[in-house]
PDB file of N, CA and C in Angstrom:
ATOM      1  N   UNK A   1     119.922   4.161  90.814  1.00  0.00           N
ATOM      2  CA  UNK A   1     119.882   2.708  90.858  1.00  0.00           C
ATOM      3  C   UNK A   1     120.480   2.160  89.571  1.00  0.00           C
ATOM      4  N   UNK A   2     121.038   1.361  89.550  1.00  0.00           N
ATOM      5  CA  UNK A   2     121.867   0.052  88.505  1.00  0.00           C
ATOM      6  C   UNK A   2     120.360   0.035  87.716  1.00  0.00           C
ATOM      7  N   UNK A   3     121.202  -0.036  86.536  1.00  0.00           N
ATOM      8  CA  UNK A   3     120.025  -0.637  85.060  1.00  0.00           C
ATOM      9  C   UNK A   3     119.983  -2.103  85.348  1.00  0.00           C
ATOM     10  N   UNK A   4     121.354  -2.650  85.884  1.00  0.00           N
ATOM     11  CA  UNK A   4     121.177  -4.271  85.910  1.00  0.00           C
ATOM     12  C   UNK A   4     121.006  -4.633  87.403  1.00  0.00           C
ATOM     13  N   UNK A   5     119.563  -4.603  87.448  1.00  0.00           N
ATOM     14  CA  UNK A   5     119.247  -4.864  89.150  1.00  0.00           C
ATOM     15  C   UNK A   5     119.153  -6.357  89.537  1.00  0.00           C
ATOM     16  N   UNK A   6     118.907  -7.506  88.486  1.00  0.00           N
ATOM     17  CA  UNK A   6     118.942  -8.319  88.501  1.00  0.00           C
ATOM     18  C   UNK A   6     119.983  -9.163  87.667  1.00  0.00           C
ATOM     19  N   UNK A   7     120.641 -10.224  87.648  1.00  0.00           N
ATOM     20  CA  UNK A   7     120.736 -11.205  86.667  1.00  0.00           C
ATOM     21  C   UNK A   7     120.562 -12.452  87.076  1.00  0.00           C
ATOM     22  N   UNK A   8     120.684 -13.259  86.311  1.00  0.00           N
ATOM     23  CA  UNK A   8     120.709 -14.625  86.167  1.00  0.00           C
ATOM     24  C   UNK A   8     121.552 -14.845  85.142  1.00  0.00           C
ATOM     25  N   UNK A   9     122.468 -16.412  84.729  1.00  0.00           N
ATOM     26  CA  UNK A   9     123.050 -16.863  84.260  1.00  0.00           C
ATOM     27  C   UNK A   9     122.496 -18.053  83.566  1.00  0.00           C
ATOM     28  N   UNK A  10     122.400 -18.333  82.196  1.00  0.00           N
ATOM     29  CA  UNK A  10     121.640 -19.184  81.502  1.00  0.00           C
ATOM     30  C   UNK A  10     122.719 -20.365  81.145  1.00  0.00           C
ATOM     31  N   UNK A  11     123.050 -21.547  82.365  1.00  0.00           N
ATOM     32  CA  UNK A  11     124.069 -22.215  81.696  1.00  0.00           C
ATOM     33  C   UNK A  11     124.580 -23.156  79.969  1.00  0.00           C
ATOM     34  N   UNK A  12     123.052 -22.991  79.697  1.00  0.00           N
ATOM     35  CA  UNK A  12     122.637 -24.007  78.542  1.00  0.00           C
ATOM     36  C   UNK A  12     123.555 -23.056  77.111  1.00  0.00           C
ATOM     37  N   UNK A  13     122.908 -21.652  77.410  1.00  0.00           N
ATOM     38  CA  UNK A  13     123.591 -20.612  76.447  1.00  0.00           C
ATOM     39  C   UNK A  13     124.591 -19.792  76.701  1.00  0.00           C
ATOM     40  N   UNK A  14     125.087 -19.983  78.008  1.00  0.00           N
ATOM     41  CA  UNK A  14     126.291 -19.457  78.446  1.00  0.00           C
ATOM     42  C   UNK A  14     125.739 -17.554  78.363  1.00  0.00           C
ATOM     43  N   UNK A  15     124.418 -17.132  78.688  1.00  0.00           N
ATOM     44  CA  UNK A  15     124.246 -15.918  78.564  1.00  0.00           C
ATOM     45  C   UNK A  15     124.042 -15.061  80.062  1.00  0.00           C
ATOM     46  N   UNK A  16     124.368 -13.662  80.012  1.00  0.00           N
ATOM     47  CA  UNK A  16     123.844 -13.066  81.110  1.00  0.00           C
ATOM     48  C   UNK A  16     122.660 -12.464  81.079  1.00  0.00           C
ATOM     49  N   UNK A  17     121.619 -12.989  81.605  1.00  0.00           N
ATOM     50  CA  UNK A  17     120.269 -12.345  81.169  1.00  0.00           C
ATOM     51  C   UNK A  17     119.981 -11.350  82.023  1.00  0.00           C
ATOM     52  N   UNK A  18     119.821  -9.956  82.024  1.00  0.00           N
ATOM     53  CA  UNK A  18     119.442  -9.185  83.013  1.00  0.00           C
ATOM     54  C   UNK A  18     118.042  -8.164  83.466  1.00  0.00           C
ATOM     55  N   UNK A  19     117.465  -7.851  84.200  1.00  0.00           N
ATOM     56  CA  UNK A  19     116.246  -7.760  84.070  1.00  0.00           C
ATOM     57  C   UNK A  19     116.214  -5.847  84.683  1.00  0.00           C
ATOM     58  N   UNK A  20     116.187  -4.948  84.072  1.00  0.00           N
ATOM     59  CA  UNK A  20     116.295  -3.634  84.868  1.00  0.00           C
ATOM     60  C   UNK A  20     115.337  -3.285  85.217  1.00  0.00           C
ATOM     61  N   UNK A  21     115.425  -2.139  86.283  1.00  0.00           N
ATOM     62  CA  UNK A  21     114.305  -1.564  87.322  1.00  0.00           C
ATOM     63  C   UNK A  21     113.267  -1.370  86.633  1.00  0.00           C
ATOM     64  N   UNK A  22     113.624  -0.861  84.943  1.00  0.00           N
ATOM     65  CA  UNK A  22     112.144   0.026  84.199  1.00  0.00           C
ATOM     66  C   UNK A  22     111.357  -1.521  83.879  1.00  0.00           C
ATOM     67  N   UNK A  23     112.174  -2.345  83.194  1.00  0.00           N
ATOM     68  CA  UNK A  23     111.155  -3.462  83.116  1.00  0.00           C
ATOM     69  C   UNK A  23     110.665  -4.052  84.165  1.00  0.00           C
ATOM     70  N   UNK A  24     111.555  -4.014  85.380  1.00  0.00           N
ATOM     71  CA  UNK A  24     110.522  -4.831  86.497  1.00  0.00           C
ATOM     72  C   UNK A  24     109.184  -3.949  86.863  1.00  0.00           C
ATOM     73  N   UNK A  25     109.377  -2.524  86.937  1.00  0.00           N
ATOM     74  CA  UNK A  25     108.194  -1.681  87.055  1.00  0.00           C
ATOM     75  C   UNK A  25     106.610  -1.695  86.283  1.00  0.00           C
ATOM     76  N   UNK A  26     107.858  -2.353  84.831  1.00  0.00           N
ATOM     77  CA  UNK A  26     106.284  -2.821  83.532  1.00  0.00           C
ATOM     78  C   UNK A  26     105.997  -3.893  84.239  1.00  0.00           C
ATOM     79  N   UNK A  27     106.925  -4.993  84.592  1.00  0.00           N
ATOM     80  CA  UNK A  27     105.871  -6.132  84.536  1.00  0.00           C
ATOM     81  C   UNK A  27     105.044  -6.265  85.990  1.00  0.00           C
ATOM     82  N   UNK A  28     105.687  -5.581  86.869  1.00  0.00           N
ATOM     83  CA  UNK A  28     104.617  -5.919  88.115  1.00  0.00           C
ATOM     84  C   UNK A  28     103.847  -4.202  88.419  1.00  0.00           C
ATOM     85  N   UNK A  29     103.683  -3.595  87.009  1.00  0.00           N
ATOM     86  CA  UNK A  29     102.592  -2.810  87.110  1.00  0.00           C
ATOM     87  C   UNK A  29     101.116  -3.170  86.914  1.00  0.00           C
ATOM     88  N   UNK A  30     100.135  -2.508  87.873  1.00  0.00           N
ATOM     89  CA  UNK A  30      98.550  -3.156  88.319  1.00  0.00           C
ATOM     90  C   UNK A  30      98.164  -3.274  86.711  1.00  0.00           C
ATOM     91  N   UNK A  31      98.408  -2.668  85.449  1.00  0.00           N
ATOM     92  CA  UNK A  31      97.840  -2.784  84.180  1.00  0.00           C
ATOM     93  C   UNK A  31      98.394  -3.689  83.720  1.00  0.00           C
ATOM     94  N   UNK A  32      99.225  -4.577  83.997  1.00  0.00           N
ATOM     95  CA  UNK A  32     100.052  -5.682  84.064  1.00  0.00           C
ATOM     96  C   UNK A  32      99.993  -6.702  84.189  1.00  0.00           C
ATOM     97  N   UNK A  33     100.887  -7.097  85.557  1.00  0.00           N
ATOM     98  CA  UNK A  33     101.041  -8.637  85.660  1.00  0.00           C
ATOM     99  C   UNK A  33     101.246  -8.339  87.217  1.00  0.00           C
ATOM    100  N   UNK A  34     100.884  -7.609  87.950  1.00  0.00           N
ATOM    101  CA  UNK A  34     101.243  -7.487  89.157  1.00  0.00           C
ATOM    102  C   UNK A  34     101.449  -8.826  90.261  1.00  0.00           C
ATOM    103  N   UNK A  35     100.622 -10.166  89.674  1.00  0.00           N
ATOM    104  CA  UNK A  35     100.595 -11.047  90.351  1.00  0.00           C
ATOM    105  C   UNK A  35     101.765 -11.985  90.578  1.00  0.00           C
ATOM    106  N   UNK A  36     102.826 -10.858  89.617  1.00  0.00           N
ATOM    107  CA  UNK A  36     104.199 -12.060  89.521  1.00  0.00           C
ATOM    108  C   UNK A  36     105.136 -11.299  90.530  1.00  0.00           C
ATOM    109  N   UNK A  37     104.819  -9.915  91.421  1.00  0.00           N
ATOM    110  CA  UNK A  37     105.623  -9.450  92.062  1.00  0.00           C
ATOM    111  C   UNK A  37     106.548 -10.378  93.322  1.00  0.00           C
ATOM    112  N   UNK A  38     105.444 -11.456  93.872  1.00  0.00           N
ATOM    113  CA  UNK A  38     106.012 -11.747  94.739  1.00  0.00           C
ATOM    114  C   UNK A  38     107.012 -13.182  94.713  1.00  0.00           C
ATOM    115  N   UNK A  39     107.372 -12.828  92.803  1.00  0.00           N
ATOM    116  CA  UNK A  39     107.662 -14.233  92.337  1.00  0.00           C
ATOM    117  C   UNK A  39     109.539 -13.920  91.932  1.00  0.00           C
ATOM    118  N   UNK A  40     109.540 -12.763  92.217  1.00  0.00           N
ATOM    119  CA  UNK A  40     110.904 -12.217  91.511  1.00  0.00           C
ATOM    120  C   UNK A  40     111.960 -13.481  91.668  1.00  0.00           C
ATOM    121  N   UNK A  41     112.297 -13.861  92.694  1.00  0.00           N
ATOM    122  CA  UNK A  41     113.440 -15.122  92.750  1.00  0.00           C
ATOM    123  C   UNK A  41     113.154 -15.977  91.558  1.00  0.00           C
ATOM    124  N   UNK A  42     111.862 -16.204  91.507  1.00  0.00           N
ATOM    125  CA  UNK A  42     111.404 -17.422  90.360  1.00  0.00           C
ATOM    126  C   UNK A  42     111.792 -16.916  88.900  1.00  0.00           C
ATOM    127  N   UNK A  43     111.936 -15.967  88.472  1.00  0.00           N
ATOM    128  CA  UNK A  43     112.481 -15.438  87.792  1.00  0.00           C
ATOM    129  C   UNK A  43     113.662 -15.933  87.420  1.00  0.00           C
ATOM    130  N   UNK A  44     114.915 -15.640  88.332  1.00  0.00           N
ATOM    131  CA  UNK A  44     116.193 -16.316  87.969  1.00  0.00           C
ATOM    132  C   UNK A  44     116.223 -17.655  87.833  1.00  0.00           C
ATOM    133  N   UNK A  45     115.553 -18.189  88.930  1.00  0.00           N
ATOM    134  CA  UNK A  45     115.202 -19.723  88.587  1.00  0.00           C
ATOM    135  C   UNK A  45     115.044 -20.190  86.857  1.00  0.00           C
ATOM    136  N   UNK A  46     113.762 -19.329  86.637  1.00  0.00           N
ATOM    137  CA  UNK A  46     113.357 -19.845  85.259  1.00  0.00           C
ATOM    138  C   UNK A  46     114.250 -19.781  84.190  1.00  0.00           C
ATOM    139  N   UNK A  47     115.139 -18.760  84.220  1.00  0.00           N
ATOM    140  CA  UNK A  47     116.320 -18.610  83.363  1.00  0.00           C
ATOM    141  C   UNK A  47     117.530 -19.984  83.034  1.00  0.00           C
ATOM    142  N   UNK A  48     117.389 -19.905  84.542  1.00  0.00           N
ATOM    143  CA  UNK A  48     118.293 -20.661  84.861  1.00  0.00           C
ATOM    144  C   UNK A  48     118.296 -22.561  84.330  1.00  0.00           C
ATOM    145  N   UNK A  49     117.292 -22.761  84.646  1.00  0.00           N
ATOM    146  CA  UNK A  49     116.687 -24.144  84.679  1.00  0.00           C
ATOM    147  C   UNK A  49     115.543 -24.146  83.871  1.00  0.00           C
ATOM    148  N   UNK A  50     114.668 -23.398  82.983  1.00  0.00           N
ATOM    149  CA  UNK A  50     112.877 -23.314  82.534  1.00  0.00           C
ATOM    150  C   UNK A  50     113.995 -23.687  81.201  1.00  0.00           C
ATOM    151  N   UNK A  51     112.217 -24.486  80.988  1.00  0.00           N
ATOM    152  CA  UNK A  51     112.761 -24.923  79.125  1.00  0.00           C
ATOM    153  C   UNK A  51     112.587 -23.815  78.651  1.00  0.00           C
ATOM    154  N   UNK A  52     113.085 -23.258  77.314  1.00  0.00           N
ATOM    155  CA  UNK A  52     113.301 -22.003  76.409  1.00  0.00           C
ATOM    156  C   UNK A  52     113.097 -22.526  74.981  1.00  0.00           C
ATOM    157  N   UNK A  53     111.860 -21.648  74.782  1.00  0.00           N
ATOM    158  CA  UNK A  53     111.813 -21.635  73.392  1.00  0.00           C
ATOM    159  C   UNK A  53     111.557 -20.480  72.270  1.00  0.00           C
ATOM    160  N   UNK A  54     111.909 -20.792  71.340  1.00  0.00           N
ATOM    161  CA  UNK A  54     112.459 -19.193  70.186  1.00  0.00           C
ATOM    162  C   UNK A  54     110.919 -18.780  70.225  1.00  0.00           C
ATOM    163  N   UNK A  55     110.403 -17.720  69.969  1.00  0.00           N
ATOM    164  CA  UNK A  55     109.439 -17.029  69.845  1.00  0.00           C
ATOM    165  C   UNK A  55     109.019 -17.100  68.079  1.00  0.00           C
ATOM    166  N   UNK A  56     108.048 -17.533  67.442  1.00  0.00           N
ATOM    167  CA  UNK A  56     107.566 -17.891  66.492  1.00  0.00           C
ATOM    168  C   UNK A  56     107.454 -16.824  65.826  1.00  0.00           C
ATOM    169  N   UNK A  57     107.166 -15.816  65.863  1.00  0.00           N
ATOM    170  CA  UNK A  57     107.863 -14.529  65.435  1.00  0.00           C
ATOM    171  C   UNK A  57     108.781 -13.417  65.020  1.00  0.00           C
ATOM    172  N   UNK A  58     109.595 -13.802  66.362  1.00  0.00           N
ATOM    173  CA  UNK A  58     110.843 -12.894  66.568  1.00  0.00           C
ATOM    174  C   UNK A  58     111.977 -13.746  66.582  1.00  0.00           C
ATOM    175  N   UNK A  59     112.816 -13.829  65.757  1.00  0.00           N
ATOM    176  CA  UNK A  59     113.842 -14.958  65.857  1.00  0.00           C
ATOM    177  C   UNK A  59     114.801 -14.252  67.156  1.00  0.00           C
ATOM    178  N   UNK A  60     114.764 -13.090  67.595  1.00  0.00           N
ATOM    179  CA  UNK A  60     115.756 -12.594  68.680  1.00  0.00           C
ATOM    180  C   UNK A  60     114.841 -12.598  70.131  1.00  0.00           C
ATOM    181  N   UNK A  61     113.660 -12.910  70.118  1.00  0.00           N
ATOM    182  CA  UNK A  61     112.814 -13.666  71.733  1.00  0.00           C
ATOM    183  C   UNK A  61     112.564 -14.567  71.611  1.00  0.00           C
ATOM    184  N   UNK A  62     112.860 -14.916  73.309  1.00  0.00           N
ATOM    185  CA  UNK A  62     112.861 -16.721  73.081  1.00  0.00           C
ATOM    186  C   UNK A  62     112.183 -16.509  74.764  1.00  0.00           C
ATOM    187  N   UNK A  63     111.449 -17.233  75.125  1.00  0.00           N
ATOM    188  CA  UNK A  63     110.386 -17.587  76.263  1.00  0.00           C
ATOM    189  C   UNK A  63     111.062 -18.929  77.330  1.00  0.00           C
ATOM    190  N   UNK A  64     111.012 -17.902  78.197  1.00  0.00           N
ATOM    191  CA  UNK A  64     111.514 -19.549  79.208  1.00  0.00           C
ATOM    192  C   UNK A  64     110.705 -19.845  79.790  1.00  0.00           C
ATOM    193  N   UNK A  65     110.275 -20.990  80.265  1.00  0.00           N
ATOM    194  CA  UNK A  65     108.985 -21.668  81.016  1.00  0.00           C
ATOM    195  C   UNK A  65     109.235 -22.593  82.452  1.00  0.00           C
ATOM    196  N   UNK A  66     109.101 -22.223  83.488  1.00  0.00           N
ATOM    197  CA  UNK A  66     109.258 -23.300  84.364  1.00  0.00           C
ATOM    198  C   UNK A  66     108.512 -23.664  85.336  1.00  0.00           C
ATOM    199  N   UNK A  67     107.688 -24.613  86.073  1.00  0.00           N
ATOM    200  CA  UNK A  67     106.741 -24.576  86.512  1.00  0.00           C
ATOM    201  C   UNK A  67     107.156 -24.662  88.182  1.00  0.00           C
ATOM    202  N   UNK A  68     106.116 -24.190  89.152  1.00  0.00           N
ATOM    203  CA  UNK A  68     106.420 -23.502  90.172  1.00  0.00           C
ATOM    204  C   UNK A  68     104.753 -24.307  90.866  1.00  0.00           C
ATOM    205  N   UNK A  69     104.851 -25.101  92.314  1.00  0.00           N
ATOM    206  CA  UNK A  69     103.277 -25.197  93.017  1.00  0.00           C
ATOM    207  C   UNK A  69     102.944 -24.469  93.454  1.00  0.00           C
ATOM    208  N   UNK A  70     103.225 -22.856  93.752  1.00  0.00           N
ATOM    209  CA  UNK A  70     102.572 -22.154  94.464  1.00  0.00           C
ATOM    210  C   UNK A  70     102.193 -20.486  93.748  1.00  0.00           C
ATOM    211  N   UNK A  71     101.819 -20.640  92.865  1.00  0.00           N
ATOM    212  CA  UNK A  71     101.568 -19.670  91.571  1.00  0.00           C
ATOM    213  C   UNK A  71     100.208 -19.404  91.898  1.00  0.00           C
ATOM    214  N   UNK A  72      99.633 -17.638  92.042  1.00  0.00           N
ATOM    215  CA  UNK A  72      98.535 -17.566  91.788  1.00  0.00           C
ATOM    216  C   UNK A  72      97.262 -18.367  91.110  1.00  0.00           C
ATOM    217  N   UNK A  73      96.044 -18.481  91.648  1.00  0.00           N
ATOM    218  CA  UNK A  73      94.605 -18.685  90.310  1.00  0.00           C
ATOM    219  C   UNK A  73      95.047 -19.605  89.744  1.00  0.00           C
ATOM    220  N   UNK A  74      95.664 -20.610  90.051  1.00  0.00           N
ATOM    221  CA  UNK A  74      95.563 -21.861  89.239  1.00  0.00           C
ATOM    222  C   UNK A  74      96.763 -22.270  88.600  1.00  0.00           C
ATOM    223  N   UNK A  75      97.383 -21.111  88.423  1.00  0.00           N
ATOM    224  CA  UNK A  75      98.546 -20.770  87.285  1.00  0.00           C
ATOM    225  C   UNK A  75      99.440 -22.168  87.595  1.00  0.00           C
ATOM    226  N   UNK A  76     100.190 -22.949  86.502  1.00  0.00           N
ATOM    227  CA  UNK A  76     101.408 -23.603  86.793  1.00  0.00           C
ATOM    228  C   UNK A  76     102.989 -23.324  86.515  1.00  0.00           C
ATOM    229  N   UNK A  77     103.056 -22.361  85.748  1.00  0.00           N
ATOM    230  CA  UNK A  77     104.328 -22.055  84.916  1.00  0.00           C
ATOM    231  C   UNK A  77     104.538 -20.553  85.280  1.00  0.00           C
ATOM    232  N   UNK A  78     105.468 -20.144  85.167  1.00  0.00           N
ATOM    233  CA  UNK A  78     106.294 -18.782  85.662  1.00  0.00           C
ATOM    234  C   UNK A  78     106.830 -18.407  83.871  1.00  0.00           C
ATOM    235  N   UNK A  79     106.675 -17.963  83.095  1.00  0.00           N
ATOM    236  CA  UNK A  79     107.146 -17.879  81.430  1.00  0.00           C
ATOM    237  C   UNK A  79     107.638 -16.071  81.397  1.00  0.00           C
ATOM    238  N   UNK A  80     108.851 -16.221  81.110  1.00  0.00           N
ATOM    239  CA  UNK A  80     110.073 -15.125  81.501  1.00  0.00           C
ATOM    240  C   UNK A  80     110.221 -14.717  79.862  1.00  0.00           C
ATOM    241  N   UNK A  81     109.989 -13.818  79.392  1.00  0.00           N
ATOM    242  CA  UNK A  81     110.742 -13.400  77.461  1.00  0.00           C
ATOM    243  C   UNK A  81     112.062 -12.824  78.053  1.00  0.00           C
ATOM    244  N   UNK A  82     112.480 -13.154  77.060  1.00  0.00           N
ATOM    245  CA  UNK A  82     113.861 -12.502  76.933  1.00  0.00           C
ATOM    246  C   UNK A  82     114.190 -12.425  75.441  1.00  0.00           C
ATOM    247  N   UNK A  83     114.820 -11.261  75.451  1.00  0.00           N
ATOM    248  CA  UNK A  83     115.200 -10.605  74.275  1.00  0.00           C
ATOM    249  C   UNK A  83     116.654 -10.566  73.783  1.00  0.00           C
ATOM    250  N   UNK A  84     117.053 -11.142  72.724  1.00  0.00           N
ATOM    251  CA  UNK A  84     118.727 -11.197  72.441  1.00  0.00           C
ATOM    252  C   UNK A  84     118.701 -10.014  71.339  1.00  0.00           C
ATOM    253  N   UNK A  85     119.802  -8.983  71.846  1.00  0.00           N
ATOM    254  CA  UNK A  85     120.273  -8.700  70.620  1.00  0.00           C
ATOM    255  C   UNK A  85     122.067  -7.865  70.740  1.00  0.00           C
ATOM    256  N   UNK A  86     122.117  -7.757  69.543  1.00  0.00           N
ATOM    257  CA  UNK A  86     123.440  -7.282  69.183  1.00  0.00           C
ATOM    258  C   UNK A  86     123.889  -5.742  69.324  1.00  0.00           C
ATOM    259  N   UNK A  87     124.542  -4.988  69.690  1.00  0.00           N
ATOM    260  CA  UNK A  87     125.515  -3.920  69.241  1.00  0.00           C
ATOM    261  C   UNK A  87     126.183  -3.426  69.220  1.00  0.00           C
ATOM    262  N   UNK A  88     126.688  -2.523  68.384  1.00  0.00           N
ATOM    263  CA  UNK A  88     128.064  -2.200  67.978  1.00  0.00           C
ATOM    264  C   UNK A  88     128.194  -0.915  68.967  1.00  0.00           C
ATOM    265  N   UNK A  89     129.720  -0.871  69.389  1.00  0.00           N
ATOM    266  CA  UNK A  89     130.277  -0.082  70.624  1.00  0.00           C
ATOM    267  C   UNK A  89     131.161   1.030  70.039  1.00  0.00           C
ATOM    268  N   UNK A  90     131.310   2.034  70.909  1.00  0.00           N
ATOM    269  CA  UNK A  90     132.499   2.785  69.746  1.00  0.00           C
ATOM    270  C   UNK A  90     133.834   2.475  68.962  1.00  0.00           C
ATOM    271  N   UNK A  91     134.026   1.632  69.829  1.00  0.00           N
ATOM    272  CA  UNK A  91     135.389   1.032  70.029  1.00  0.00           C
ATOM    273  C   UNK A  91     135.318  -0.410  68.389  1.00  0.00           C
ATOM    274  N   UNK A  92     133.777  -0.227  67.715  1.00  0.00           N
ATOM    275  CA  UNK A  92     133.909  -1.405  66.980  1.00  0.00           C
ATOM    276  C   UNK A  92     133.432  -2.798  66.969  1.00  0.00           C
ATOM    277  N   UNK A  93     133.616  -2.937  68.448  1.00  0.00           N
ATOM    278  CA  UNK A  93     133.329  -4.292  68.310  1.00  0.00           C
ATOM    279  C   UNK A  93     131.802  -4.565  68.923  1.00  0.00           C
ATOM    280  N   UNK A  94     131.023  -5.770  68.579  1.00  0.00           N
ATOM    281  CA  UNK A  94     129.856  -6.278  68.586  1.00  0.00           C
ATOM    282  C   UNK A  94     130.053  -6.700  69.894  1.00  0.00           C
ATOM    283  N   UNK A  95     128.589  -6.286  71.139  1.00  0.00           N
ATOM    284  CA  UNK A  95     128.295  -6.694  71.819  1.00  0.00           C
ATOM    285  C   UNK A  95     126.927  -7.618  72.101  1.00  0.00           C
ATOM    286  N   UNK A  96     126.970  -8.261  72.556  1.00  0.00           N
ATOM    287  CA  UNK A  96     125.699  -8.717  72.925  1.00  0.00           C
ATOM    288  C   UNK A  96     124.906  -8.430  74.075  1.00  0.00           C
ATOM    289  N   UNK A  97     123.078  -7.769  74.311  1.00  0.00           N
ATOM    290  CA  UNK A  97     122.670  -7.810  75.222  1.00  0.00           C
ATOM    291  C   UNK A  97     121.765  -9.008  75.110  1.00  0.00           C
ATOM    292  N   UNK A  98     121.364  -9.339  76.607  1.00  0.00           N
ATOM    293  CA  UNK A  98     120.120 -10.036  76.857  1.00  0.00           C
ATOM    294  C   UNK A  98     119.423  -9.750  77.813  1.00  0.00           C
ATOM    295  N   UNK A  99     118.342  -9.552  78.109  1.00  0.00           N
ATOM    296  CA  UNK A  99     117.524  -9.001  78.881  1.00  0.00           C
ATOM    297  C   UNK A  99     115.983  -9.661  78.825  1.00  0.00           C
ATOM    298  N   UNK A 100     115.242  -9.085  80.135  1.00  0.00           N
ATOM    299  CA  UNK A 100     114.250  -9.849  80.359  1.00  0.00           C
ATOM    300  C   UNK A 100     113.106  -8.758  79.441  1.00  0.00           C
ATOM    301  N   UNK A 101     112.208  -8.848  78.864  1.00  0.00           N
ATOM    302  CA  UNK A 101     111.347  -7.790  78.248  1.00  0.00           C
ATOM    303  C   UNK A 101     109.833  -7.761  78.966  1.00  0.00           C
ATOM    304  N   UNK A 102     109.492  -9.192  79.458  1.00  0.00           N
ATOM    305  CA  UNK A 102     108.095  -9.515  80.495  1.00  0.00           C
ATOM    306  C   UNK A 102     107.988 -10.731  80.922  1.00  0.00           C
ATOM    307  N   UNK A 103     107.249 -10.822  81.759  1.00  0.00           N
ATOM    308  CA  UNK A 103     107.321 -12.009  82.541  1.00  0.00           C
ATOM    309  C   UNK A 103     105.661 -12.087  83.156  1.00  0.00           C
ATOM    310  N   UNK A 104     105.090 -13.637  83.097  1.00  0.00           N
ATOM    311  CA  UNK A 104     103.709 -13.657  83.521  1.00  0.00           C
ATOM    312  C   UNK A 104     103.896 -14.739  83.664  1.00  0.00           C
ATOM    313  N   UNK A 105     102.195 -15.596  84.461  1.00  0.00           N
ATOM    314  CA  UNK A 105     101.937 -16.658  84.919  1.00  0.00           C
ATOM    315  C   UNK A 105     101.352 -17.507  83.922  1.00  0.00           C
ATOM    316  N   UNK A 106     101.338 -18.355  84.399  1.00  0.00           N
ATOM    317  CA  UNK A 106     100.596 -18.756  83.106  1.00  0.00           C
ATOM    318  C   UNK A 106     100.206 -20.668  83.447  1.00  0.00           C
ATOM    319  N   UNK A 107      98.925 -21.134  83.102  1.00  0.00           N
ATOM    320  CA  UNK A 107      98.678 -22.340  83.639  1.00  0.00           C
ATOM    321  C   UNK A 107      99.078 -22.911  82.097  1.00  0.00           C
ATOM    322  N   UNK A 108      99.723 -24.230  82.183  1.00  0.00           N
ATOM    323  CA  UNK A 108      99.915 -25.020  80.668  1.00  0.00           C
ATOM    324  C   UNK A 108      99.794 -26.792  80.970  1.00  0.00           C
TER     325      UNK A 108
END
């Protein structure tokens, strides 16, 4: 299977955010977040359209947020991390990845 099983396109940052099989396995594992399995579309959505903000920590995660009426337990928001970073290829030049790292529900 493709590492990039998913993407979405972030028009605001012009990025390809992509989400692979091993992370979708973390986040809708039962020790997890299993309750976001049946949310995967909402996912690209949130990329796509959820407000994003830098992670107070990590200047390279930034959290997208978008709210959804039919979210488990109360929940209102669908909140997607994504992770930016940089590297260098053989060839020299700097690439950029972005990728999804977890994804949960979340009432706000």
């Amino acid at each position: 299977m493709s590492t990039n099983v998913r993407e979405a396109k972030n028009a605001r940052v012009q990025n390809d955010i992509y989400l692979t099989h091993e992370r979708w396995q973390h986040i809708i594992d039962p020790d997890n977040h299993p309750e976001v399995a049946p949310y995967l579309v909402y996912l690209a959505e949130t990329i796509r359209s959820g407000r994003r903000h830098q992670d107070p920590y990590d200047p390279h995660g930034y959290r997208y947020y978008h709210a959804f009426p039919d979210l488990p337990d109360g929940n209102s928001h669908l909140v997607v991390c994504v992770r930016f970073r940089w590297r260098t290829v053989p060839d020299s030049t700097v690439q950029e990845e972005t990728f999804v790292t977890t994804a949960y529900v979340q009432c706000l």
